[in-house]
N, C-alpha and C. Protein backbone atom coordinates (compact mmCIF):
# COMPACT_ATOMS: atom_id res chain seq x y z
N UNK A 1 -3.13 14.74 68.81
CA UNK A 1 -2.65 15.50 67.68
C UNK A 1 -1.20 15.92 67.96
N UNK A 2 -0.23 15.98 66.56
CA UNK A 2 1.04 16.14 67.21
C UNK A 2 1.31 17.61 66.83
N UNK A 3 1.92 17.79 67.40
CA UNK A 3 2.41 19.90 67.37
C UNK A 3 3.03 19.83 66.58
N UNK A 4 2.98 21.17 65.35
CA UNK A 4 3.59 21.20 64.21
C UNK A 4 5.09 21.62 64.66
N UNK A 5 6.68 21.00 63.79
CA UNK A 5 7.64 22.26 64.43
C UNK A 5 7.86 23.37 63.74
N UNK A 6 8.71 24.21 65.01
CA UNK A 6 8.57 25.39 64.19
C UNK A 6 9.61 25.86 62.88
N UNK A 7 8.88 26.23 62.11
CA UNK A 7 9.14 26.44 60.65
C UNK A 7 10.90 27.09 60.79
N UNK A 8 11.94 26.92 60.29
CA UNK A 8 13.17 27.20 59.89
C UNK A 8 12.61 29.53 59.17
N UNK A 9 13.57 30.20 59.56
CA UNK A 9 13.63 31.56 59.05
C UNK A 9 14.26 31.29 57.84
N UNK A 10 12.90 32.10 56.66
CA UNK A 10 13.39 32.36 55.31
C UNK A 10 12.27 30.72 54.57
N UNK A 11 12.17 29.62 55.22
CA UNK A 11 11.11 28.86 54.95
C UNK A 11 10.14 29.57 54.39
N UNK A 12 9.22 28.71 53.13
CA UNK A 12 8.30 29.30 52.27
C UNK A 12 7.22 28.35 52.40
N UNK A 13 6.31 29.05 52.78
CA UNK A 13 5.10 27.87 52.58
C UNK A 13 3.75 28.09 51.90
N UNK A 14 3.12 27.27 51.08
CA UNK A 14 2.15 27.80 50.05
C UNK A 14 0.68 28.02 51.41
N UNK A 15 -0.03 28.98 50.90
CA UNK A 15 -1.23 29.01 51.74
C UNK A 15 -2.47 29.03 50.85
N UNK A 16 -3.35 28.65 51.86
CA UNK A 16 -4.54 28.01 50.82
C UNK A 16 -5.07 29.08 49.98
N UNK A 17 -4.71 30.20 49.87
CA UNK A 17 -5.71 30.84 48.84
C UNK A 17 -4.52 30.76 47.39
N UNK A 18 -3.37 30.09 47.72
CA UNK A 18 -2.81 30.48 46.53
C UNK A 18 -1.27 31.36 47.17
N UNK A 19 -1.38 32.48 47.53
CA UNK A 19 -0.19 33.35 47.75
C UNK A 19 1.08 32.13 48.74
N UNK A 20 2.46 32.73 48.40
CA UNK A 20 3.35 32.22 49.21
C UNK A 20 3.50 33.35 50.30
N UNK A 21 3.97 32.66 51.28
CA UNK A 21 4.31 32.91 52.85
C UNK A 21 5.96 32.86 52.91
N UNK A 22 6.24 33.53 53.93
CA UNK A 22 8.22 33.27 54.17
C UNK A 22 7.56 33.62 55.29
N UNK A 23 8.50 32.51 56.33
CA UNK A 23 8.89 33.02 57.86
C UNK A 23 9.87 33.81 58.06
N UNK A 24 9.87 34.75 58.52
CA UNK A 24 11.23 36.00 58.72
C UNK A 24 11.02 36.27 60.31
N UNK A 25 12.03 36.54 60.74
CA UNK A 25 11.97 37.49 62.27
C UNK A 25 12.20 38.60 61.87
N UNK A 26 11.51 39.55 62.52
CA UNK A 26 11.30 40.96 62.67
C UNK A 26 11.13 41.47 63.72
N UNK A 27 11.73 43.04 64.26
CA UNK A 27 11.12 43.44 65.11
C UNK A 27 10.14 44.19 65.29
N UNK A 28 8.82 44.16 66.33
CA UNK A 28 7.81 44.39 66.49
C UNK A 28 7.96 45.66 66.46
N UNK A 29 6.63 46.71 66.88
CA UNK A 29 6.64 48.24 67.68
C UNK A 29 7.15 48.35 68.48
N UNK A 30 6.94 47.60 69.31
CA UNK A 30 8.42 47.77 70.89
C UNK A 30 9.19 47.17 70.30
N UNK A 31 9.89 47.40 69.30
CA UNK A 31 11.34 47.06 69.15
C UNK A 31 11.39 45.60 69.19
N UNK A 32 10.82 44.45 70.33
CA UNK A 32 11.16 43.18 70.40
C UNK A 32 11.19 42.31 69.08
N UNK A 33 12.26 41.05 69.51
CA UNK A 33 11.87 40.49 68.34
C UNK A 33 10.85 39.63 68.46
N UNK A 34 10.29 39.39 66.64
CA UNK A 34 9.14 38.65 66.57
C UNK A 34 8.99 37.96 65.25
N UNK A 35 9.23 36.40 64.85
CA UNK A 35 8.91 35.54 64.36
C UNK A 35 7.37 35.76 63.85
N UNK A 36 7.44 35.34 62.48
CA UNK A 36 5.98 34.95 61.67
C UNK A 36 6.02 34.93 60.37
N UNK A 37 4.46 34.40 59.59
CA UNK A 37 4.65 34.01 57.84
C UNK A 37 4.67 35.66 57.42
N UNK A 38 5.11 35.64 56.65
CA UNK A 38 5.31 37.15 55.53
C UNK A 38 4.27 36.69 54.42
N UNK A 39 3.42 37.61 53.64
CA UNK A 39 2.95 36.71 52.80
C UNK A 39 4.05 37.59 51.66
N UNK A 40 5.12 36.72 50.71
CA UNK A 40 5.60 37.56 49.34
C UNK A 40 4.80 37.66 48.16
N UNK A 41 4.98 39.14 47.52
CA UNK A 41 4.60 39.77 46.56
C UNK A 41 5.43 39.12 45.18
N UNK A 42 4.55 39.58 44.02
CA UNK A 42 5.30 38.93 43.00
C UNK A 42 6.74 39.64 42.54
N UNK A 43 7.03 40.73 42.68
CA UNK A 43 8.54 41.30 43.00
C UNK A 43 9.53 39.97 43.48
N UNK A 44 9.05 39.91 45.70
CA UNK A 44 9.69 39.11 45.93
C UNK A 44 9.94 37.76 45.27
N UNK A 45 8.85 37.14 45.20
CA UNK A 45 9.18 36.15 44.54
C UNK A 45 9.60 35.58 43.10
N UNK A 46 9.56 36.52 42.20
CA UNK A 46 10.44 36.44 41.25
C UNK A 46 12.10 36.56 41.65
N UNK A 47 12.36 37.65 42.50
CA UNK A 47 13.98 37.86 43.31
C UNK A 47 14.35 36.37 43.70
N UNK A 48 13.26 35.97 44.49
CA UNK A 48 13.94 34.66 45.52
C UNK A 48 13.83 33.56 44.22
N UNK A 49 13.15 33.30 43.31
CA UNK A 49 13.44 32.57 42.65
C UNK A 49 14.58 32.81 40.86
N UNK A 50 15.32 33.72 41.38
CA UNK A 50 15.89 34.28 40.25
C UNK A 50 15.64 34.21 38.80
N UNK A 51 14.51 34.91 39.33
CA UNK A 51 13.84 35.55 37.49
C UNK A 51 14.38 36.94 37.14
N UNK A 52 14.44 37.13 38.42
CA UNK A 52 15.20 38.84 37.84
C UNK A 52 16.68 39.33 38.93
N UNK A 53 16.96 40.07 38.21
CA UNK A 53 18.41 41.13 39.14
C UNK A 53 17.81 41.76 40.43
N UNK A 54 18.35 41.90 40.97
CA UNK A 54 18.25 42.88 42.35
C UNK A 54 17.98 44.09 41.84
N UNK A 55 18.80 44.55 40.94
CA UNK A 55 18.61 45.68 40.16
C UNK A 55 16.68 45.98 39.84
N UNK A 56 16.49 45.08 38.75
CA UNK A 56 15.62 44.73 38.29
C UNK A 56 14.27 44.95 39.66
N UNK A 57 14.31 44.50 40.61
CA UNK A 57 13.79 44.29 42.01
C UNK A 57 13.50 45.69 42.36
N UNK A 58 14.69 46.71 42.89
CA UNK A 58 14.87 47.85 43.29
C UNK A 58 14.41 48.79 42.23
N UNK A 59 13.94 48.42 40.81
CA UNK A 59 13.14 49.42 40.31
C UNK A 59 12.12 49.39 40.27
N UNK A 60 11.40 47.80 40.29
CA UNK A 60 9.91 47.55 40.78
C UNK A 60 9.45 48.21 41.70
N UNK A 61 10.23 47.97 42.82
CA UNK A 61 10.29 48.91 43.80
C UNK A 61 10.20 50.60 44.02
N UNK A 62 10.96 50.89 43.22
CA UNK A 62 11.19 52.43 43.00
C UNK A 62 9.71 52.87 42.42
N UNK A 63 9.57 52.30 41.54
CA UNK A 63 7.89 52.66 40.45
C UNK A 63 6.97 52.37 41.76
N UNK A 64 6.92 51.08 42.61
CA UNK A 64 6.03 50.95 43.15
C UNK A 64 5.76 52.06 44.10
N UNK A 65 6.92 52.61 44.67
CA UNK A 65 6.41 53.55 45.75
C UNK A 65 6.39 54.95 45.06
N UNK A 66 6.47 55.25 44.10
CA UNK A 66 6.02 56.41 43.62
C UNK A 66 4.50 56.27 42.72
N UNK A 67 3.85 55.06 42.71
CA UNK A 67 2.39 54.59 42.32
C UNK A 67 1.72 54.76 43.21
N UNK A 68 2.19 54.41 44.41
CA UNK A 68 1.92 54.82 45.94
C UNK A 68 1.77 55.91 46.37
N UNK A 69 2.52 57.35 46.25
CA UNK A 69 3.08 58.48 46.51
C UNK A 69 2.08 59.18 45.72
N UNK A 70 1.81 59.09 44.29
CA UNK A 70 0.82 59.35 43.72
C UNK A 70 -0.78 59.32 43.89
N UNK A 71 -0.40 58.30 44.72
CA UNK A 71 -2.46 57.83 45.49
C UNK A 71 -2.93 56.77 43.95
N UNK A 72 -2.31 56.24 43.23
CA UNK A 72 -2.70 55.62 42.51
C UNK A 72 -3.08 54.42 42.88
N UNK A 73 -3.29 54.22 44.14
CA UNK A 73 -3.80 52.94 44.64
C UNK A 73 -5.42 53.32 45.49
N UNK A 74 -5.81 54.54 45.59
CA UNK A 74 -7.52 54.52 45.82
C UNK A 74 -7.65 53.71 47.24
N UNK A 75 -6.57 53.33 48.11
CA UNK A 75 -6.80 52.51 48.80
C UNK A 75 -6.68 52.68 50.67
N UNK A 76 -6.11 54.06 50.22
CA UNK A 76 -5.70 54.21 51.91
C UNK A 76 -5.90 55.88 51.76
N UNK A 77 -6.47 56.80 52.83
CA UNK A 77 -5.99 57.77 53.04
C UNK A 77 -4.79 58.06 53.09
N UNK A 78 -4.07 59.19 53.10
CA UNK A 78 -2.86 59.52 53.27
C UNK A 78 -2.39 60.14 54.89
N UNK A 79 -1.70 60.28 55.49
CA UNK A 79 -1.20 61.38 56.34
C UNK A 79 -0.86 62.39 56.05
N UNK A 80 -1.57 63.27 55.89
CA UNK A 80 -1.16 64.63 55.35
C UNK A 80 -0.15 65.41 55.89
N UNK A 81 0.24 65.22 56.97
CA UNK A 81 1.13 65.92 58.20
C UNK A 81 2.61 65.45 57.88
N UNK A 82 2.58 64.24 57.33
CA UNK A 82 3.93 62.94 57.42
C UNK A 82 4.53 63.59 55.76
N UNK A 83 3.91 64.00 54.85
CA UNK A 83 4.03 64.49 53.30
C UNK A 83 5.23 65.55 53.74
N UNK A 84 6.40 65.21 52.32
CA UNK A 84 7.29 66.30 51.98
C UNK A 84 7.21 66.02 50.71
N UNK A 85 7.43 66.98 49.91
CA UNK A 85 7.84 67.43 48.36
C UNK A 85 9.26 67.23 47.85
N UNK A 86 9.94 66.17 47.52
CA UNK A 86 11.48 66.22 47.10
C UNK A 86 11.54 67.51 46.17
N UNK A 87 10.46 67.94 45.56
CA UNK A 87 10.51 68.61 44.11
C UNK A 87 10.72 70.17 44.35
N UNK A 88 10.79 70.69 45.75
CA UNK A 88 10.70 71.31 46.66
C UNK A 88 9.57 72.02 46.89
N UNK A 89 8.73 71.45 46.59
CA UNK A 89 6.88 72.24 47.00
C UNK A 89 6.73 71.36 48.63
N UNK A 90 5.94 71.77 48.81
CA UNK A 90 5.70 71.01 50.31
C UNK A 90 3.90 71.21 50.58
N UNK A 91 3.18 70.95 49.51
CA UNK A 91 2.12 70.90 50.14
C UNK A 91 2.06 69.40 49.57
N UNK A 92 0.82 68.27 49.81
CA UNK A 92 1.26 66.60 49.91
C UNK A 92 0.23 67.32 47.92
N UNK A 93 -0.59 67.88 47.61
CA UNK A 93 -1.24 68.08 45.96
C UNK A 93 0.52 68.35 45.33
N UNK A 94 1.39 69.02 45.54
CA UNK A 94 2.26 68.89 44.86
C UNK A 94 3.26 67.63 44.74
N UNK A 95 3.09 66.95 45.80
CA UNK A 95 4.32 65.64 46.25
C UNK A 95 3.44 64.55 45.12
N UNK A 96 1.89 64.68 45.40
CA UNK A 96 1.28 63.62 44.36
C UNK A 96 1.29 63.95 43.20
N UNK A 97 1.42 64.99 42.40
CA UNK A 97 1.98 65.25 41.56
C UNK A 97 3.19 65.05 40.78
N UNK A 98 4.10 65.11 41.46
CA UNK A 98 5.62 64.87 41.07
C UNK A 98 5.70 63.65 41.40
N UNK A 99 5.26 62.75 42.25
CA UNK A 99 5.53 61.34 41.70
C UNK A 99 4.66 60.92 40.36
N UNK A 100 3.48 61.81 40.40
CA UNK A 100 2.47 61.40 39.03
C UNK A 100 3.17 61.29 37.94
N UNK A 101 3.94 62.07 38.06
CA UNK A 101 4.84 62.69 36.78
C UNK A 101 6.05 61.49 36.65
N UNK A 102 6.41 61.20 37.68
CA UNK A 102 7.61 59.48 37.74
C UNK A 102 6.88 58.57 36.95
N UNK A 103 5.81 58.45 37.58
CA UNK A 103 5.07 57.07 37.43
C UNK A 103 4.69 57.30 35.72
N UNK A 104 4.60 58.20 34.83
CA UNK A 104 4.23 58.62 33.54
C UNK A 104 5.62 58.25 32.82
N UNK A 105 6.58 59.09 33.43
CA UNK A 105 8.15 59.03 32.64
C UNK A 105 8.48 57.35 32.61
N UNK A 106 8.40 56.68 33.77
CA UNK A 106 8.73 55.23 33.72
C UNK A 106 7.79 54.37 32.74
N UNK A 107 6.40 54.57 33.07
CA UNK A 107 5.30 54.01 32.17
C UNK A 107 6.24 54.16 30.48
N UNK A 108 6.08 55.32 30.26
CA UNK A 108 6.59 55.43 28.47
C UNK A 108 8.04 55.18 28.64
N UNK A 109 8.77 55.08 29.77
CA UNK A 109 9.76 54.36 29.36
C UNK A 109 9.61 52.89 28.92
N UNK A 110 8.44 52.65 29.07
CA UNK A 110 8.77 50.69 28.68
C UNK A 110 7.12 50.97 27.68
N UNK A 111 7.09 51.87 27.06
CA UNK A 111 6.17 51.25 26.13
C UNK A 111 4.72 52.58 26.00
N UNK A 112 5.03 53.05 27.76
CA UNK A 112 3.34 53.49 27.84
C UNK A 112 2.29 52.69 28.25
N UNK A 113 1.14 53.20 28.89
CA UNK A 113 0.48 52.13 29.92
C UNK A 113 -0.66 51.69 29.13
N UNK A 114 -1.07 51.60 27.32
CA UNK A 114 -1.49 51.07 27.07
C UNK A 114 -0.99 49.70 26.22
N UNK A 115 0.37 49.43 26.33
CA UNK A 115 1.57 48.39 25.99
C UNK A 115 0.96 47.36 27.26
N UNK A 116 1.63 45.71 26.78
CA UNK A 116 1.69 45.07 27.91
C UNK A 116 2.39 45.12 28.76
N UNK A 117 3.75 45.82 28.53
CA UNK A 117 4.68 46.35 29.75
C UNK A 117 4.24 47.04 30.90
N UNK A 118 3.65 48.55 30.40
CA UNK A 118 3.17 49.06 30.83
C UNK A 118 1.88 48.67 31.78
N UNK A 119 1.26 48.01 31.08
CA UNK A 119 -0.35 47.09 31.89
C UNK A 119 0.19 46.45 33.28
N UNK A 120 1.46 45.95 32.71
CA UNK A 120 1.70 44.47 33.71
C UNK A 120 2.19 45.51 35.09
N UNK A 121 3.26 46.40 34.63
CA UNK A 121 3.65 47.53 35.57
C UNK A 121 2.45 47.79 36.43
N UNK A 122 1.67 48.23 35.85
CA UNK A 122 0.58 48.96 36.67
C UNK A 122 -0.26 48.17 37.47
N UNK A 123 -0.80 47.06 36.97
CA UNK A 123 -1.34 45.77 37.64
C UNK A 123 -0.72 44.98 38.98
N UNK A 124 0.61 44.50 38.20
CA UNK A 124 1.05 44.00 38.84
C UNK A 124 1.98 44.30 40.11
N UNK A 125 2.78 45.58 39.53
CA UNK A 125 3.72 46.13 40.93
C UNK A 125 2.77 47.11 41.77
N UNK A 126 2.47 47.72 40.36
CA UNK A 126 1.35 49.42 41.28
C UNK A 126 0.34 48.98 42.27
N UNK A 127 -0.82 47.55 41.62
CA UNK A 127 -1.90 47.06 42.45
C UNK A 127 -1.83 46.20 42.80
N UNK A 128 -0.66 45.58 42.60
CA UNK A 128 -0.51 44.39 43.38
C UNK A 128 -1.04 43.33 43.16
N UNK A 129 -1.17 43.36 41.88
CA UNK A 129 -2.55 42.09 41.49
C UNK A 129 -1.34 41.04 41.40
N UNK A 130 -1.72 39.44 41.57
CA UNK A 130 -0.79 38.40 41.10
C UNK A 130 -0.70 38.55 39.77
N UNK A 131 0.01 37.74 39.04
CA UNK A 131 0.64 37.61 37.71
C UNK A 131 -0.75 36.48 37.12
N UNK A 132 -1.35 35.93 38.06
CA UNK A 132 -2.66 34.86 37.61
C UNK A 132 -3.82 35.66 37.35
N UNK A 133 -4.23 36.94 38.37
CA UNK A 133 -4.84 38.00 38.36
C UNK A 133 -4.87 38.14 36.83
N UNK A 134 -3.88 38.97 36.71
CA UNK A 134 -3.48 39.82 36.05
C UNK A 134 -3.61 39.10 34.69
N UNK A 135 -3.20 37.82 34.37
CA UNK A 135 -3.19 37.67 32.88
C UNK A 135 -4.33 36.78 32.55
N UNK A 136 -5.33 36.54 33.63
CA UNK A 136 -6.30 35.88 33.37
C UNK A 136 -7.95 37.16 32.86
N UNK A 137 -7.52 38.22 33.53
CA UNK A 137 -8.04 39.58 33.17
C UNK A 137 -7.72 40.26 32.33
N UNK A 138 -6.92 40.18 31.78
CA UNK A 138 -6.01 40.95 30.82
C UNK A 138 -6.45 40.51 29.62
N UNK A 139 -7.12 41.31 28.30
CA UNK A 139 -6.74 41.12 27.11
C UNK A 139 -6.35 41.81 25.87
N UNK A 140 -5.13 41.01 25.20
CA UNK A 140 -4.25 41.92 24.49
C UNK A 140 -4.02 41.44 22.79
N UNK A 141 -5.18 41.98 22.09
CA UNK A 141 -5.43 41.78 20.78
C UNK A 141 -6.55 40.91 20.58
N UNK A 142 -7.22 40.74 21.50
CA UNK A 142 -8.20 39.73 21.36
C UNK A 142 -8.29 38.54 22.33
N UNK A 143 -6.99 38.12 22.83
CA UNK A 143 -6.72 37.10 23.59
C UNK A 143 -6.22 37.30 25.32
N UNK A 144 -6.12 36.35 26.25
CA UNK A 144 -5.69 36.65 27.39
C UNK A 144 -4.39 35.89 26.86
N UNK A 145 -3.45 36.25 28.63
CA UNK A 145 -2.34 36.22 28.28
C UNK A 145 -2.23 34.81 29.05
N UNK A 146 -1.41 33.91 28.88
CA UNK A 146 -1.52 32.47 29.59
C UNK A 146 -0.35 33.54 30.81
N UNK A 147 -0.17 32.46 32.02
CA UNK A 147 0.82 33.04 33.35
C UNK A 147 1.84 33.45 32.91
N UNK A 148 2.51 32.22 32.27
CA UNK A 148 3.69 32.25 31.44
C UNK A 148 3.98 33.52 30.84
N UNK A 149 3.32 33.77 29.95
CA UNK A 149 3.50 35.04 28.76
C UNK A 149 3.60 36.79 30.02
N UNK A 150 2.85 36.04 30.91
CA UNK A 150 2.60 37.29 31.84
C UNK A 150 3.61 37.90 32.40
N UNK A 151 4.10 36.10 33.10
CA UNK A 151 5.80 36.47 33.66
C UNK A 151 6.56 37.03 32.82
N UNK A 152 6.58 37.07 31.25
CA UNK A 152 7.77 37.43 30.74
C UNK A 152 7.84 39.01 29.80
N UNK A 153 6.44 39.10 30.05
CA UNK A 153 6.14 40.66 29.70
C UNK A 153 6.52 41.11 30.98
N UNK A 154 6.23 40.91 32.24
CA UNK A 154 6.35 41.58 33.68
C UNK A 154 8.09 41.93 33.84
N UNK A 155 9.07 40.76 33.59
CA UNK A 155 9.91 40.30 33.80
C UNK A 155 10.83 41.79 32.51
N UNK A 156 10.56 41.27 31.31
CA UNK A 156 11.07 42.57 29.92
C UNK A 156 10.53 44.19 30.74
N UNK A 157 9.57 43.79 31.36
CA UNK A 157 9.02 45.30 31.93
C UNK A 157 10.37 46.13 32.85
N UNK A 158 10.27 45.11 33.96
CA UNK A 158 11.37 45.59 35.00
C UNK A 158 13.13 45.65 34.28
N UNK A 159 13.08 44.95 33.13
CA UNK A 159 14.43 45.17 32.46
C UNK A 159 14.15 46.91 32.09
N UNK A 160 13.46 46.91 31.44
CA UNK A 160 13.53 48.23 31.04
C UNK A 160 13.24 49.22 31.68
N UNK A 161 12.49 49.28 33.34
CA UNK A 161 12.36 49.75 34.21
C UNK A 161 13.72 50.13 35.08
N UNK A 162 14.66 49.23 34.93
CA UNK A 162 16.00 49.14 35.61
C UNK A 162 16.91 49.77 34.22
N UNK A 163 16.63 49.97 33.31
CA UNK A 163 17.54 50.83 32.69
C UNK A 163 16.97 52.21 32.74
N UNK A 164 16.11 52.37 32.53
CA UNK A 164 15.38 53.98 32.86
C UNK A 164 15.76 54.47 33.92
N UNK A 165 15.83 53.70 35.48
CA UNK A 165 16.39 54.01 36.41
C UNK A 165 17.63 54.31 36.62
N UNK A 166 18.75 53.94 35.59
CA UNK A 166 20.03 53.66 35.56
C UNK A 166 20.60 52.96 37.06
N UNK A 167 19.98 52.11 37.15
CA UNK A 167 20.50 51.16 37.95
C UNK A 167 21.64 49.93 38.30
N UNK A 168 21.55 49.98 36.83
CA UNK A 168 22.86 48.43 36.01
C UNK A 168 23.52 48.95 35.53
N UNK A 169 24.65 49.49 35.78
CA UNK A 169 25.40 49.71 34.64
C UNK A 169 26.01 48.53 33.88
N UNK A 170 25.94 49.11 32.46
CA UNK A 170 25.78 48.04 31.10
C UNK A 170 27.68 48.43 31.07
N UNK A 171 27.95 47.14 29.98
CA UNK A 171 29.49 46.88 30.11
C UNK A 171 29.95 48.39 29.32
N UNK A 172 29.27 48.52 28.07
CA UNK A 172 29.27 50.11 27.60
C UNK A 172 30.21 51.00 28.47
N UNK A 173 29.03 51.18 29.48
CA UNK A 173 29.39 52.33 30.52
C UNK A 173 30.60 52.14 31.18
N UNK A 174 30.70 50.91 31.56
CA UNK A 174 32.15 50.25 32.41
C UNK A 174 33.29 50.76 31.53
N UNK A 175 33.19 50.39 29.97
CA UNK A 175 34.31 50.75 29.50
C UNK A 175 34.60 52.62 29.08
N UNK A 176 33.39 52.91 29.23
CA UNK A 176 33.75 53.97 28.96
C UNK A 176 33.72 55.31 30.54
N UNK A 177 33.77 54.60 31.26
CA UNK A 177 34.02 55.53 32.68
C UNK A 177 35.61 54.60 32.64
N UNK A 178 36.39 53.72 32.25
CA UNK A 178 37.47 53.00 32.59
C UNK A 178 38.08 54.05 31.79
N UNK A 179 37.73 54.48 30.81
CA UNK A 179 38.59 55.62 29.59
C UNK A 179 38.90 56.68 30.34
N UNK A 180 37.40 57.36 30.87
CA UNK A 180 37.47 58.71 31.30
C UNK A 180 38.34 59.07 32.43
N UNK A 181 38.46 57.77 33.33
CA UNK A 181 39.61 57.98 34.29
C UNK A 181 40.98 57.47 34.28
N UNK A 182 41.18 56.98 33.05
CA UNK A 182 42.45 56.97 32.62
C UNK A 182 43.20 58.12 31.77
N UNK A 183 42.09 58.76 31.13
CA UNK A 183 42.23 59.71 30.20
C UNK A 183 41.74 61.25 30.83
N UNK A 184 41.22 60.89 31.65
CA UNK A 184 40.72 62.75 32.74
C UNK A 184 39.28 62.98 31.85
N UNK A 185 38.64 63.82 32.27
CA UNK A 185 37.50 64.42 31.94
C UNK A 185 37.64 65.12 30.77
């Protein structure tokens, strides 16, 4: 039998249940470095295949870890000891709270979580479900959603997720911060 070689860093490789893999080096707990597959999330791989902005990315992101912060994932205990309150409460019932309250403001920013925006948000970034998951389970007026339709509700989601965030600034804004500092406050 001949030895496989070893895979190139940033290489993608499909694995049998379906999910993609990236080889990345990382360093371990002791610090050392350490080579291996990553499996990517549908975030990443919409980024690496440019379906969306970085922008767009970093608010998936943003929602996701305040879906997280919230315990809206049922899935892990918390560390109660490791909890701070940005909101300035400091017990971890108030910290899940005030992200509760993110994760609500962003939701009705794109619709509300009984919209497909909203669904796909919650499914897809919050639980992590795939986009195949997700629109093969999903039904919206009667019908499921084919992948396709899934990606592009998911995809309109994080647009409007990245403007709620004010993350992009739109040409709008460009021209009108170009005024304000030509012209003073």
């Amino acid at each position: 039998m001949r030895a496989r070689k070893k895979p190139r860093i940033g290489e993608c490789v499909l694995r049998p249940d379906g999910r993609t893999a990236q080889f990345v080096r990382e360093r371990d707990d002791e610090d050392k470095p350490a080579e291996h597959f990553r499996v990517m999330d549908t975030l990443a791989l919409l980024l690496k295949n440019n379906a969306i902005t970085q922008e767009m990315h970093d608010a998936g992101r943003m929602f996701e870890a305040d879906f997280h912060r919230a315990n809206l994932t049922g899935l892990r205990a918390q560390n109660l000891e490791r909890l701070a309150c940005p909101a300035g409460g400091d017990s971890p019932t108030e910290h899940a709270v005030y992200a509760l309250d993110l994760v609500h403001r962003a939701l009705d920013a794109v619709g509300g979580i009984s919209g497909p925006s909203g669904l796909a948000l919650w499914n897809v970034v919050g639980l992590g479900a795939s986009l195949r998951e997700w629109s093969s389970m999903q039904r919206w007026a009667g019908r499921t959603f084919s992948e396709r339709e899934a990606k592009g509700i998911l995809i309109a989601a994080l647009g409007m997720l990245d403007r709620h965030y004010g993350l992009t600034i739109r040409p709008g804004k460009i021209r009108a911060l170009s005024l304000e500092l030509q012209t003073g406050p």
